[in-house]
PDB file of N, CA and C in Angstrom:
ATOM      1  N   UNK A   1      39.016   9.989  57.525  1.00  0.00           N
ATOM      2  CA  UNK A   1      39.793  11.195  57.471  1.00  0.00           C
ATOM      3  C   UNK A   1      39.591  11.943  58.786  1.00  0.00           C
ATOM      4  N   UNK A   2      40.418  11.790  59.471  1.00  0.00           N
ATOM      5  CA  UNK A   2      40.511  12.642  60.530  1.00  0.00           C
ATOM      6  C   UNK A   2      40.426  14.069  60.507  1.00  0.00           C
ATOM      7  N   UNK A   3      39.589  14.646  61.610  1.00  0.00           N
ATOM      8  CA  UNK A   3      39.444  16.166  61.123  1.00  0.00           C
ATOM      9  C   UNK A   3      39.867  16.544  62.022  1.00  0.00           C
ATOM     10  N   UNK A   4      41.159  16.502  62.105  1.00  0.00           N
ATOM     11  CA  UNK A   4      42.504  17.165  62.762  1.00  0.00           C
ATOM     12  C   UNK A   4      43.882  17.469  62.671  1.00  0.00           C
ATOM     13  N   UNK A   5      43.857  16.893  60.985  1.00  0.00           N
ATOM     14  CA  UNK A   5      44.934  16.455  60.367  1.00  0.00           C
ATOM     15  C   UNK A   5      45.750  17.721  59.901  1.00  0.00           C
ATOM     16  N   UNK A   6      45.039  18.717  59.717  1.00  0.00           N
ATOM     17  CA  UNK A   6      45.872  20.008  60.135  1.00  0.00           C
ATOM     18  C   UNK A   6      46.023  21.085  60.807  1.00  0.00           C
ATOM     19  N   UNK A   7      45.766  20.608  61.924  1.00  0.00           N
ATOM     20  CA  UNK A   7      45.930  20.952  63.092  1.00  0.00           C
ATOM     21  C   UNK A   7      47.036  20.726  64.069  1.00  0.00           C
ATOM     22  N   UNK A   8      47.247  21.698  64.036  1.00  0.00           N
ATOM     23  CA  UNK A   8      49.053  21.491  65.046  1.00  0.00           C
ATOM     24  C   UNK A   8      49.177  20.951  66.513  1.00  0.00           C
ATOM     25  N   UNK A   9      49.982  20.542  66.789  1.00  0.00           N
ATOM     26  CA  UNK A   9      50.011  20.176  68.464  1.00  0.00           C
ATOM     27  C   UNK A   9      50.657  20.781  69.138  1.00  0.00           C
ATOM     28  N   UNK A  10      50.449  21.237  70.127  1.00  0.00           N
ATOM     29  CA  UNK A  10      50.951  22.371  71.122  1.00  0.00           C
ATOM     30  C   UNK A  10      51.121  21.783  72.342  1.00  0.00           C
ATOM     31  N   UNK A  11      52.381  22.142  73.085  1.00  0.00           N
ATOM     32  CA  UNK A  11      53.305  21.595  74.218  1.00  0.00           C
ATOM     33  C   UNK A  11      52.357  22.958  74.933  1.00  0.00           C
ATOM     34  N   UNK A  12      51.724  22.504  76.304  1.00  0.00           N
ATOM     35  CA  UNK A  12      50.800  22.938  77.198  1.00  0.00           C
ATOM     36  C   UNK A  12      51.624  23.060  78.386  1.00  0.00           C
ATOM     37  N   UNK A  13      52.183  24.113  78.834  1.00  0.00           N
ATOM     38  CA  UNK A  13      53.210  23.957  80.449  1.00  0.00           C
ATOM     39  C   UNK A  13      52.190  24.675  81.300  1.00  0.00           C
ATOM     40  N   UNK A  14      51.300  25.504  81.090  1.00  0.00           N
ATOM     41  CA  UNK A  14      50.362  26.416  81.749  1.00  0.00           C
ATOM     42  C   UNK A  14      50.180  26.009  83.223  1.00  0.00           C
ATOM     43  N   UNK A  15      50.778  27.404  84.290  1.00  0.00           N
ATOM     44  CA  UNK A  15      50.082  26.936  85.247  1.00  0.00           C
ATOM     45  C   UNK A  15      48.730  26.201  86.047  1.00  0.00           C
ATOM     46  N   UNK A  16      47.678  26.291  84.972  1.00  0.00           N
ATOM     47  CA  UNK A  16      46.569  25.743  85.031  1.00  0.00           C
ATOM     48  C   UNK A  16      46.780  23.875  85.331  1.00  0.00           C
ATOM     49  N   UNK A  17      46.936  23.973  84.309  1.00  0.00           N
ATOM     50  CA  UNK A  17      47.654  22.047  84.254  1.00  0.00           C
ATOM     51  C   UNK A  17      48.614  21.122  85.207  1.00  0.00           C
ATOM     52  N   UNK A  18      49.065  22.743  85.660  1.00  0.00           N
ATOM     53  CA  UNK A  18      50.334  22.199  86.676  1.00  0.00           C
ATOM     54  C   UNK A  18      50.062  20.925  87.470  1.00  0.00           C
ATOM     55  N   UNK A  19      48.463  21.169  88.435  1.00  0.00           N
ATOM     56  CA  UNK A  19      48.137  19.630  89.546  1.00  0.00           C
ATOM     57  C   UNK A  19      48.374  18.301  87.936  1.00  0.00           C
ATOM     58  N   UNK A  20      47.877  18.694  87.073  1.00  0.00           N
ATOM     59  CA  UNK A  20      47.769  17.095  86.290  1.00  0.00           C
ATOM     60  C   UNK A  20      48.997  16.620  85.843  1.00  0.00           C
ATOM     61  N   UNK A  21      50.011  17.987  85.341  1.00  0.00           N
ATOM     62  CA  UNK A  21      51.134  17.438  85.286  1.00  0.00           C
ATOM     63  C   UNK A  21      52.084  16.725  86.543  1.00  0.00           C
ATOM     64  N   UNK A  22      51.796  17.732  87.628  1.00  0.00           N
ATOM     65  CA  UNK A  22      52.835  16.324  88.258  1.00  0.00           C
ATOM     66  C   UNK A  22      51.969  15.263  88.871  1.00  0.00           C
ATOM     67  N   UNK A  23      50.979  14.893  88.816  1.00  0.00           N
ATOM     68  CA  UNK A  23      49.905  13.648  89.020  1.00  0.00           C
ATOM     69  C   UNK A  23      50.609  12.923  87.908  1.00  0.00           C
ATOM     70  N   UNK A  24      51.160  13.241  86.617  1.00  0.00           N
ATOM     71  CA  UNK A  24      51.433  12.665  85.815  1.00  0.00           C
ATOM     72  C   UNK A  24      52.638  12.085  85.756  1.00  0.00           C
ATOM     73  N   UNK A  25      53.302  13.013  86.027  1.00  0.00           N
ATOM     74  CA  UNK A  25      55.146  13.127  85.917  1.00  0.00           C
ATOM     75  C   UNK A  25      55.461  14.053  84.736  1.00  0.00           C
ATOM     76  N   UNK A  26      54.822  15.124  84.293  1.00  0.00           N
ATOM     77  CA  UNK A  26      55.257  15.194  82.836  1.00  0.00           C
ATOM     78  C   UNK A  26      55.246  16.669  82.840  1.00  0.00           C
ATOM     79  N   UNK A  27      56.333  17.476  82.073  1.00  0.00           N
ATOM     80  CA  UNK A  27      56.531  18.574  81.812  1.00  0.00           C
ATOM     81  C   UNK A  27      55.605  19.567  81.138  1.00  0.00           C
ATOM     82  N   UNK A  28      55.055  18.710  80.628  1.00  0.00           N
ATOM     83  CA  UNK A  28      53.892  19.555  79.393  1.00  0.00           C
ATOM     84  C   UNK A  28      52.943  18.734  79.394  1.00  0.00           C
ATOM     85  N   UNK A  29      52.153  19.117  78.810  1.00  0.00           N
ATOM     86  CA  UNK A  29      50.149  18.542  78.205  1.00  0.00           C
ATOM     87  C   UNK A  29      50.399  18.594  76.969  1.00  0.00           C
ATOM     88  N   UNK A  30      50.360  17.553  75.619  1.00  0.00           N
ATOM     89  CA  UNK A  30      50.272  18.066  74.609  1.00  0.00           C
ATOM     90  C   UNK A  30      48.786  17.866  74.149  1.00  0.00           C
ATOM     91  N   UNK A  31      48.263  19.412  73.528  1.00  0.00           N
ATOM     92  CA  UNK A  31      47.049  19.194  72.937  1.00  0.00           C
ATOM     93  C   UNK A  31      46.821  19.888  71.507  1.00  0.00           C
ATOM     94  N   UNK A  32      45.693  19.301  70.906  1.00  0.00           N
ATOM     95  CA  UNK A  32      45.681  20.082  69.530  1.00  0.00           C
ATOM     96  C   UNK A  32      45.218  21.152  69.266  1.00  0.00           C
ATOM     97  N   UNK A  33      45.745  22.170  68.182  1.00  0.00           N
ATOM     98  CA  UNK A  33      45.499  23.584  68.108  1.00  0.00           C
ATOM     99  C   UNK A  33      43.658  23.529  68.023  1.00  0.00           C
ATOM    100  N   UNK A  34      43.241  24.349  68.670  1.00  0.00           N
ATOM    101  CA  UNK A  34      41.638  24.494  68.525  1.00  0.00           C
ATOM    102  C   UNK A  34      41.159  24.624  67.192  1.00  0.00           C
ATOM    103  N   UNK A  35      40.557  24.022  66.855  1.00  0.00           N
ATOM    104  CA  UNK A  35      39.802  24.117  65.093  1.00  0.00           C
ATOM    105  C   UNK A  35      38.588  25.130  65.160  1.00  0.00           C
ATOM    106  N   UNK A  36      39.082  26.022  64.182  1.00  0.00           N
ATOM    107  CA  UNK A  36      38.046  27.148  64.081  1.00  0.00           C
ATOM    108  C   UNK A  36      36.859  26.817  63.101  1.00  0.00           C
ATOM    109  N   UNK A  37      35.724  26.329  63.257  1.00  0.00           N
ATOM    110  CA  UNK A  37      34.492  25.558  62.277  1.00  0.00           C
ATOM    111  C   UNK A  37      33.578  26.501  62.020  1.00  0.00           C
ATOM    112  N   UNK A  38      32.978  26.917  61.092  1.00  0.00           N
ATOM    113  CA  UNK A  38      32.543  27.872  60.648  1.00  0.00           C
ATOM    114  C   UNK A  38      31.048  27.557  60.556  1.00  0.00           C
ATOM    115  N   UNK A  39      30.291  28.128  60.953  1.00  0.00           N
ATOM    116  CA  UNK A  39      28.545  27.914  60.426  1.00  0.00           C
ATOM    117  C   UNK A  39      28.463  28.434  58.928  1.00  0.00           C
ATOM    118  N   UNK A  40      28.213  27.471  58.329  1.00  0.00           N
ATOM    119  CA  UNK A  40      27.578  27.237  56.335  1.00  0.00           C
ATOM    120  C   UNK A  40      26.708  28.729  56.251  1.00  0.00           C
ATOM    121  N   UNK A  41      27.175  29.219  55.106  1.00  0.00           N
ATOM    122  CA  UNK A  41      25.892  31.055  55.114  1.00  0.00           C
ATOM    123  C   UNK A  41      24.379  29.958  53.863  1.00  0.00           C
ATOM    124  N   UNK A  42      23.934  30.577  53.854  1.00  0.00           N
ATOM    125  CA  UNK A  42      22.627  30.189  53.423  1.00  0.00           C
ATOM    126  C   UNK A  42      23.243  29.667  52.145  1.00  0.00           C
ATOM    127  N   UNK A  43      23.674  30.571  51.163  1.00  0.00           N
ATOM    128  CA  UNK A  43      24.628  30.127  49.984  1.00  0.00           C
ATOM    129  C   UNK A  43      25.289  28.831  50.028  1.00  0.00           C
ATOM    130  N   UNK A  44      26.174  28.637  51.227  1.00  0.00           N
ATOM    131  CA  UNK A  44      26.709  27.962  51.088  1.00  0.00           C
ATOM    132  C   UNK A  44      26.252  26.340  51.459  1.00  0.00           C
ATOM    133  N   UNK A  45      24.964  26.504  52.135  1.00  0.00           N
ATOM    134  CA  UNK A  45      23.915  25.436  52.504  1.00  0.00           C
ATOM    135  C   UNK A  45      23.350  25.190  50.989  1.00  0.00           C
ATOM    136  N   UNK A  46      22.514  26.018  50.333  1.00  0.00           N
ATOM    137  CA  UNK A  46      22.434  26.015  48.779  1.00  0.00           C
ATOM    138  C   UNK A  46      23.412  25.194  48.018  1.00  0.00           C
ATOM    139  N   UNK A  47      24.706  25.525  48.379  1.00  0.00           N
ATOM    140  CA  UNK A  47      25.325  24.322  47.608  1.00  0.00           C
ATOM    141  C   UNK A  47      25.353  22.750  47.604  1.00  0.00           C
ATOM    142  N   UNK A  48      24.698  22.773  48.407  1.00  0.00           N
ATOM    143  CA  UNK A  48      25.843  21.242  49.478  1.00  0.00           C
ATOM    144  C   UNK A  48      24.090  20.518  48.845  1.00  0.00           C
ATOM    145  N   UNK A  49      24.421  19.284  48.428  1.00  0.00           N
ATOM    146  CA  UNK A  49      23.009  18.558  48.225  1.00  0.00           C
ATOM    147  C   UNK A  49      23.415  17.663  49.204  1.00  0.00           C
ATOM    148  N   UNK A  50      21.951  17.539  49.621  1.00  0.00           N
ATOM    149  CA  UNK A  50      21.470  16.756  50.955  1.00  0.00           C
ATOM    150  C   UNK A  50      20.941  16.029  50.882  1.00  0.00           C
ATOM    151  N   UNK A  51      20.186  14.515  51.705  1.00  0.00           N
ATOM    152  CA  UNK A  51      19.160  13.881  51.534  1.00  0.00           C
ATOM    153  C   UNK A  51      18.760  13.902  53.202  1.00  0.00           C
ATOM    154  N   UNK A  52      17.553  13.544  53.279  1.00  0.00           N
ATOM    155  CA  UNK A  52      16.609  14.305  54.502  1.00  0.00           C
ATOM    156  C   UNK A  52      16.139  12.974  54.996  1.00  0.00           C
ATOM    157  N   UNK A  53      16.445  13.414  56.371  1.00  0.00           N
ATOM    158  CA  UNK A  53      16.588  11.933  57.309  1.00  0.00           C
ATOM    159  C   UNK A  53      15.695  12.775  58.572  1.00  0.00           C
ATOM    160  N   UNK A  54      14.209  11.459  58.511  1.00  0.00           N
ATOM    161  CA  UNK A  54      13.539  11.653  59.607  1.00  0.00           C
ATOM    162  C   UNK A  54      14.059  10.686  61.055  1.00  0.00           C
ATOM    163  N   UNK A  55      14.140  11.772  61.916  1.00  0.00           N
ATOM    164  CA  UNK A  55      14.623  10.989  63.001  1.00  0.00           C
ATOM    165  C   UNK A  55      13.749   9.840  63.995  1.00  0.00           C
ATOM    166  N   UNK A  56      14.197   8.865  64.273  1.00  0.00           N
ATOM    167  CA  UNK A  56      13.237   7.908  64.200  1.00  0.00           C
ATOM    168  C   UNK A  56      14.399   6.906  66.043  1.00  0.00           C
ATOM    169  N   UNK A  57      13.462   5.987  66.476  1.00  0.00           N
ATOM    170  CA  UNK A  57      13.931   5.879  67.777  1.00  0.00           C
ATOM    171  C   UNK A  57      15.445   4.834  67.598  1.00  0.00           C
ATOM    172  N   UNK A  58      16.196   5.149  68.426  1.00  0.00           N
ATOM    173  CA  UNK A  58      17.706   4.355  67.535  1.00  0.00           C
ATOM    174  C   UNK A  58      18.505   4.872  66.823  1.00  0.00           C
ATOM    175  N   UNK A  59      18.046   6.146  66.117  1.00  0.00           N
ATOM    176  CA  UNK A  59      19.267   7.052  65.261  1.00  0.00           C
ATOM    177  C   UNK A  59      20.413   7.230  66.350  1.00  0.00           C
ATOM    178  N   UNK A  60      21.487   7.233  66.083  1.00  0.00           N
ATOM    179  CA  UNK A  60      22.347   8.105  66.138  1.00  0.00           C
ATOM    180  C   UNK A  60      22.899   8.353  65.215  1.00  0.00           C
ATOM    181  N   UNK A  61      24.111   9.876  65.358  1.00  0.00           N
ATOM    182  CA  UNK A  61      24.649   9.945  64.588  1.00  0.00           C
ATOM    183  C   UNK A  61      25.801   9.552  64.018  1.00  0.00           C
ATOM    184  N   UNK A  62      26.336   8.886  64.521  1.00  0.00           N
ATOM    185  CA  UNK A  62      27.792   7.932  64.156  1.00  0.00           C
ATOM    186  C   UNK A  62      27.261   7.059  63.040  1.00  0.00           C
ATOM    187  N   UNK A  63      25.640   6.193  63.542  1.00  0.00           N
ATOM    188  CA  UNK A  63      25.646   5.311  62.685  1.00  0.00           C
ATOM    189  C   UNK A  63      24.957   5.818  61.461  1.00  0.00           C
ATOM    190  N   UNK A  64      24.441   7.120  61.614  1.00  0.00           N
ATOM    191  CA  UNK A  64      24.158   7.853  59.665  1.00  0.00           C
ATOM    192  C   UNK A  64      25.097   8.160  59.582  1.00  0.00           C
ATOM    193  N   UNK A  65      26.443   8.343  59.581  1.00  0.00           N
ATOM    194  CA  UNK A  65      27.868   9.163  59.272  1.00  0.00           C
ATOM    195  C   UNK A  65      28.252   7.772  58.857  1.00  0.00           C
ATOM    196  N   UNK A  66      28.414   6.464  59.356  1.00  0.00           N
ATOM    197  CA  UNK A  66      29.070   4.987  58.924  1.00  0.00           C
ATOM    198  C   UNK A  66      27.865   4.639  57.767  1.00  0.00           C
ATOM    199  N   UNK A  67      26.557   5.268  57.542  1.00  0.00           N
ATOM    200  CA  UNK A  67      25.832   4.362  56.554  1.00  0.00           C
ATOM    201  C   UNK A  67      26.010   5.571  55.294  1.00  0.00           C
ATOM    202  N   UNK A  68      26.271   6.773  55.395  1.00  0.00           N
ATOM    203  CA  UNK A  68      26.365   7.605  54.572  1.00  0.00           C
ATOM    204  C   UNK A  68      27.955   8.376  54.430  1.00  0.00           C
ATOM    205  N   UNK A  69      28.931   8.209  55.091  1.00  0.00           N
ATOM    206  CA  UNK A  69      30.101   8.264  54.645  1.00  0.00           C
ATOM    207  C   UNK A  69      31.338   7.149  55.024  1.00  0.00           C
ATOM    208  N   UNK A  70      30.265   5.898  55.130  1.00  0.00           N
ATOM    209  CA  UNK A  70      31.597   4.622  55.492  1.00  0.00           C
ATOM    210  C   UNK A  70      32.394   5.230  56.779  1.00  0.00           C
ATOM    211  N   UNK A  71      31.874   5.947  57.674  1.00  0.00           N
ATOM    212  CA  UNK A  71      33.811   6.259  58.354  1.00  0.00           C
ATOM    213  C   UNK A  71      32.332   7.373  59.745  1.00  0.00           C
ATOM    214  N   UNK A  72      31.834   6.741  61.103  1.00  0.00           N
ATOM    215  CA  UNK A  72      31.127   6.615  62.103  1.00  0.00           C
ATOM    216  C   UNK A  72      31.694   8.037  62.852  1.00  0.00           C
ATOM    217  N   UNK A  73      33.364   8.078  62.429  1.00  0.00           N
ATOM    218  CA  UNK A  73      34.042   9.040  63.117  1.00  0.00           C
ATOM    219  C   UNK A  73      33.490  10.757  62.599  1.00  0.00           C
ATOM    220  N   UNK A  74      32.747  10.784  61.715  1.00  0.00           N
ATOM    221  CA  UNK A  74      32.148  11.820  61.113  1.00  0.00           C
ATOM    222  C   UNK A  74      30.555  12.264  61.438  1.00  0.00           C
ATOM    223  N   UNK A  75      30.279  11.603  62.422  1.00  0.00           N
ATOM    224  CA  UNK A  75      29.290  12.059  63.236  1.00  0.00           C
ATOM    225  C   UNK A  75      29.175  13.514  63.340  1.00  0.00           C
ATOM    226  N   UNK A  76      29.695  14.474  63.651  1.00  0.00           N
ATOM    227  CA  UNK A  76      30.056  15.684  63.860  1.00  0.00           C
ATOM    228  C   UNK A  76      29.718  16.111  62.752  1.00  0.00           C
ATOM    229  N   UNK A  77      29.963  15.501  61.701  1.00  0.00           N
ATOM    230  CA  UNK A  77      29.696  16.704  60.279  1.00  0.00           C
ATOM    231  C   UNK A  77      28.125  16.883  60.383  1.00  0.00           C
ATOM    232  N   UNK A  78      27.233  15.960  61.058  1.00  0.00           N
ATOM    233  CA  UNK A  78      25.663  15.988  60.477  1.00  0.00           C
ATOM    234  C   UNK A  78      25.209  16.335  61.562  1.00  0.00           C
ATOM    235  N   UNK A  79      26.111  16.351  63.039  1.00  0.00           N
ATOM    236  CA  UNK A  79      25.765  17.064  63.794  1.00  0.00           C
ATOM    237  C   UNK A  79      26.029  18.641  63.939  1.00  0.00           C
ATOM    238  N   UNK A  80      26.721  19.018  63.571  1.00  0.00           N
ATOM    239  CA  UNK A  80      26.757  20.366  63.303  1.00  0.00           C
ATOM    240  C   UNK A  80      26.278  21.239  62.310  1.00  0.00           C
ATOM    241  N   UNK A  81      25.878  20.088  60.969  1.00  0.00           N
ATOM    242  CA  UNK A  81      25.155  20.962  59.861  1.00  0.00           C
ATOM    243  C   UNK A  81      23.739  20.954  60.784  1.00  0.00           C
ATOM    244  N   UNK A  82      23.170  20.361  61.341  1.00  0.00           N
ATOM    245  CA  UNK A  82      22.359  20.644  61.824  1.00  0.00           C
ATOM    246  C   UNK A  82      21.988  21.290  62.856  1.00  0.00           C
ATOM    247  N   UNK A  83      22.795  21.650  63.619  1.00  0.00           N
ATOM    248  CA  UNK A  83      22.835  22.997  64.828  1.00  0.00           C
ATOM    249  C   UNK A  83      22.394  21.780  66.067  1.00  0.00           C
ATOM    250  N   UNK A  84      22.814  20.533  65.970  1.00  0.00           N
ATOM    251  CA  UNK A  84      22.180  19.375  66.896  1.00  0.00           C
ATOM    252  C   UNK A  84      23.356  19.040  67.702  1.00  0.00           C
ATOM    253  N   UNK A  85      23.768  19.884  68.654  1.00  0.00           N
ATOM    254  CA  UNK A  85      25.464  19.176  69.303  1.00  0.00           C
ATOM    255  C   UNK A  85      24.831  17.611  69.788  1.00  0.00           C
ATOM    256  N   UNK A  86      23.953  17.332  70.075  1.00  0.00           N
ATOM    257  CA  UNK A  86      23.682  15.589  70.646  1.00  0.00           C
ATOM    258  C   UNK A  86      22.654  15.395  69.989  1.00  0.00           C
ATOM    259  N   UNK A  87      22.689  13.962  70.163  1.00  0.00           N
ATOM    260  CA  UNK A  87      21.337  13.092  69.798  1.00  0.00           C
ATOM    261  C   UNK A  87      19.823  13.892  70.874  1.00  0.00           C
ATOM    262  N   UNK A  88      20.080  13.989  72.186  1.00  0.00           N
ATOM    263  CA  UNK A  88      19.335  14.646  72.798  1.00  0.00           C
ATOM    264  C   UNK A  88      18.322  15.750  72.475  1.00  0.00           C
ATOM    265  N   UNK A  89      18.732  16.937  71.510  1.00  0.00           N
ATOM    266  CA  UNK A  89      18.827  17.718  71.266  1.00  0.00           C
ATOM    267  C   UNK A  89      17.202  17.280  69.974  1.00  0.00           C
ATOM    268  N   UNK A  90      16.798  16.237  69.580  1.00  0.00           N
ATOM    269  CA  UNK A  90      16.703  15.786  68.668  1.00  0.00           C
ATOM    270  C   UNK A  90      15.311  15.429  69.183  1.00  0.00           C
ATOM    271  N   UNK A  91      14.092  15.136  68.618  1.00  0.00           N
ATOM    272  CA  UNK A  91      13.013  14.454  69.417  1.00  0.00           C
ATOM    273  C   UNK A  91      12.676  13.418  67.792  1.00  0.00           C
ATOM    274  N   UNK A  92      12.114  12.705  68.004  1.00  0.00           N
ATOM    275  CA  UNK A  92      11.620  11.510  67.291  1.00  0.00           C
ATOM    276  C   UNK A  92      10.784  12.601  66.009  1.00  0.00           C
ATOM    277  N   UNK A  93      10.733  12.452  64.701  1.00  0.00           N
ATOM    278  CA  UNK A  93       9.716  12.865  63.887  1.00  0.00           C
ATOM    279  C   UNK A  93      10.618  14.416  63.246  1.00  0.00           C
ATOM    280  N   UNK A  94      11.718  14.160  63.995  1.00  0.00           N
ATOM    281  CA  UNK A  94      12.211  15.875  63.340  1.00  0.00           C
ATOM    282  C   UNK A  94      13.321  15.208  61.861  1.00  0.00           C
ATOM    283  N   UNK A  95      12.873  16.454  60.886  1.00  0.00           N
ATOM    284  CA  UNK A  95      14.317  16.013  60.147  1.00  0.00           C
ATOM    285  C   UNK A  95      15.490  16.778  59.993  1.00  0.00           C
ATOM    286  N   UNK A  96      16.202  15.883  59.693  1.00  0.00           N
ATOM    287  CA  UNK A  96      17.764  16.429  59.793  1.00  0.00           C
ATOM    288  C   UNK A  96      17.935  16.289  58.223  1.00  0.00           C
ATOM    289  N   UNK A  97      19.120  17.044  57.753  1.00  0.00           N
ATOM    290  CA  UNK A  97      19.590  17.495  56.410  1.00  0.00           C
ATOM    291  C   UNK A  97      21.398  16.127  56.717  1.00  0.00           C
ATOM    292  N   UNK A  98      21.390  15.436  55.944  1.00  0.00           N
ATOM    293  CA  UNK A  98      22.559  14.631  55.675  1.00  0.00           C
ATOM    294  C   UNK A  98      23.294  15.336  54.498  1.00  0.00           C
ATOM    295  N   UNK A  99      24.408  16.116  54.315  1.00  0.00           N
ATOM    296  CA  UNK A  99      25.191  16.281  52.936  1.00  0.00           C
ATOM    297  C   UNK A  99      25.508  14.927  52.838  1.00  0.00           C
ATOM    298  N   UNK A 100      25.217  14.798  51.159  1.00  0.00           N
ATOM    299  CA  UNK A 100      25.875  13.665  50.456  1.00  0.00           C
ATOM    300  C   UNK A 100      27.422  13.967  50.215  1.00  0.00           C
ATOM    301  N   UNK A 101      27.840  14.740  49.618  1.00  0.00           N
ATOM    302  CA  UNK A 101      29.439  14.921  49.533  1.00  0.00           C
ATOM    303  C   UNK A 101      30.346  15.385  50.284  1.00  0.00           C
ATOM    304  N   UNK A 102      30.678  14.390  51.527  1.00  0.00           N
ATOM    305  CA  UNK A 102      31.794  14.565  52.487  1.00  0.00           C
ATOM    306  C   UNK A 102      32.496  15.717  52.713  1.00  0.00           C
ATOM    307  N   UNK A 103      33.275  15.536  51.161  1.00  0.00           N
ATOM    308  CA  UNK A 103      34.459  16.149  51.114  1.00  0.00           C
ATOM    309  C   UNK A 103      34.235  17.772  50.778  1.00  0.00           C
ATOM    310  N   UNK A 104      32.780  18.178  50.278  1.00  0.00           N
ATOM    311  CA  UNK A 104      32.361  19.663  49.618  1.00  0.00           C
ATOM    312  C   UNK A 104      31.664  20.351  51.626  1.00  0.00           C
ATOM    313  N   UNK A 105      31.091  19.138  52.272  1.00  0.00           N
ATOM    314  CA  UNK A 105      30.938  19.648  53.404  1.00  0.00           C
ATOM    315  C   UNK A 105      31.906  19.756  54.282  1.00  0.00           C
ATOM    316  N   UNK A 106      32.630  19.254  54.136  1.00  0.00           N
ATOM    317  CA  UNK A 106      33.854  19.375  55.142  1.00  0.00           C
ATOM    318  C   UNK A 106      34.551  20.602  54.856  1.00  0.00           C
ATOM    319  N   UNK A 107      34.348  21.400  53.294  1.00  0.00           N
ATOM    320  CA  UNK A 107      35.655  22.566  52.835  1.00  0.00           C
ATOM    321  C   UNK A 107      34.233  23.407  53.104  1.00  0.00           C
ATOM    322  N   UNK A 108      33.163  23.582  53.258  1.00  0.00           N
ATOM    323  CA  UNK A 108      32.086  24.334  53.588  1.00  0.00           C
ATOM    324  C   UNK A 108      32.007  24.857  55.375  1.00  0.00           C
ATOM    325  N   UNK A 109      32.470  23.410  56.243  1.00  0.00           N
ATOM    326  CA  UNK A 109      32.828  23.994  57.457  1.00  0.00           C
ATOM    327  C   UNK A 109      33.998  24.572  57.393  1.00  0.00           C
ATOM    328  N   UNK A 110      34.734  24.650  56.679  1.00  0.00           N
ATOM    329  CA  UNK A 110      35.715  25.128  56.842  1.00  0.00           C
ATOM    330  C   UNK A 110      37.398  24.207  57.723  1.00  0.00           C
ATOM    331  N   UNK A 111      36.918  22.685  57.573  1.00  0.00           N
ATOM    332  CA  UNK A 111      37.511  22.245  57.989  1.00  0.00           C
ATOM    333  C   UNK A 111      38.968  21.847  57.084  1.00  0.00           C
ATOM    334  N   UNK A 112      38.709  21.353  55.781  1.00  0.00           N
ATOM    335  CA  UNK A 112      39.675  21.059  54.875  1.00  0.00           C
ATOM    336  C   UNK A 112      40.135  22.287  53.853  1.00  0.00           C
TER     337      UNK A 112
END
């Protein structure tokens, strides 16, 4: 499930873009409306059941998002419940919070 799917696309003419557009040939940039993602309030962390993943050498997060929601492209959900924009961010021995239910974390960011 793509988490962009309602999100609009917007024809970009902005002078800013102008050098890429004619590098390009093209009248416009189309890009997608910015997604507004919300940080979970304590409550709403309270809801969401989790299972607790010690980070260990080799994690990333694509591949706990493909072993815990089939679909790698959801990396982002366990990186952001966790305030972790990268793997970097992360040192060996720390744990991270995995939501088990996709679809209750995804309407919790505020994405669906």
């Amino acid at each position: 499930m793509p988490r962009y799917n309602k999100y609009r696309i917007l024809d970009n003419n902005s002078e800013y873009y102008a050098p890429l557009r004619r590098s390009r040939g093209l009248k416009s940039i189309r890009h997608y409306e910015t997604p507004y993602i919300r940080h979970p309030t304590i409550a709403q962390r309270a809801s969401l059941v989790t299972v607790t993943h010690v980070w260990k050498y080799g994690d990333r997060f694509y591949k706990l998002a493909d072993k815990h929601y089939d679909d790698p492209r959801l990396w982002w959900v366990i990186a952001w419940y966790n305030s972790a924009p990268t793997e970097a961010t992360l040192a060996i021995g720390n744990a991270i919070a995995i939501p088990v239910n996709i679809e209750k974390a995804l309407k919790v960011l505020g994405v669906t």
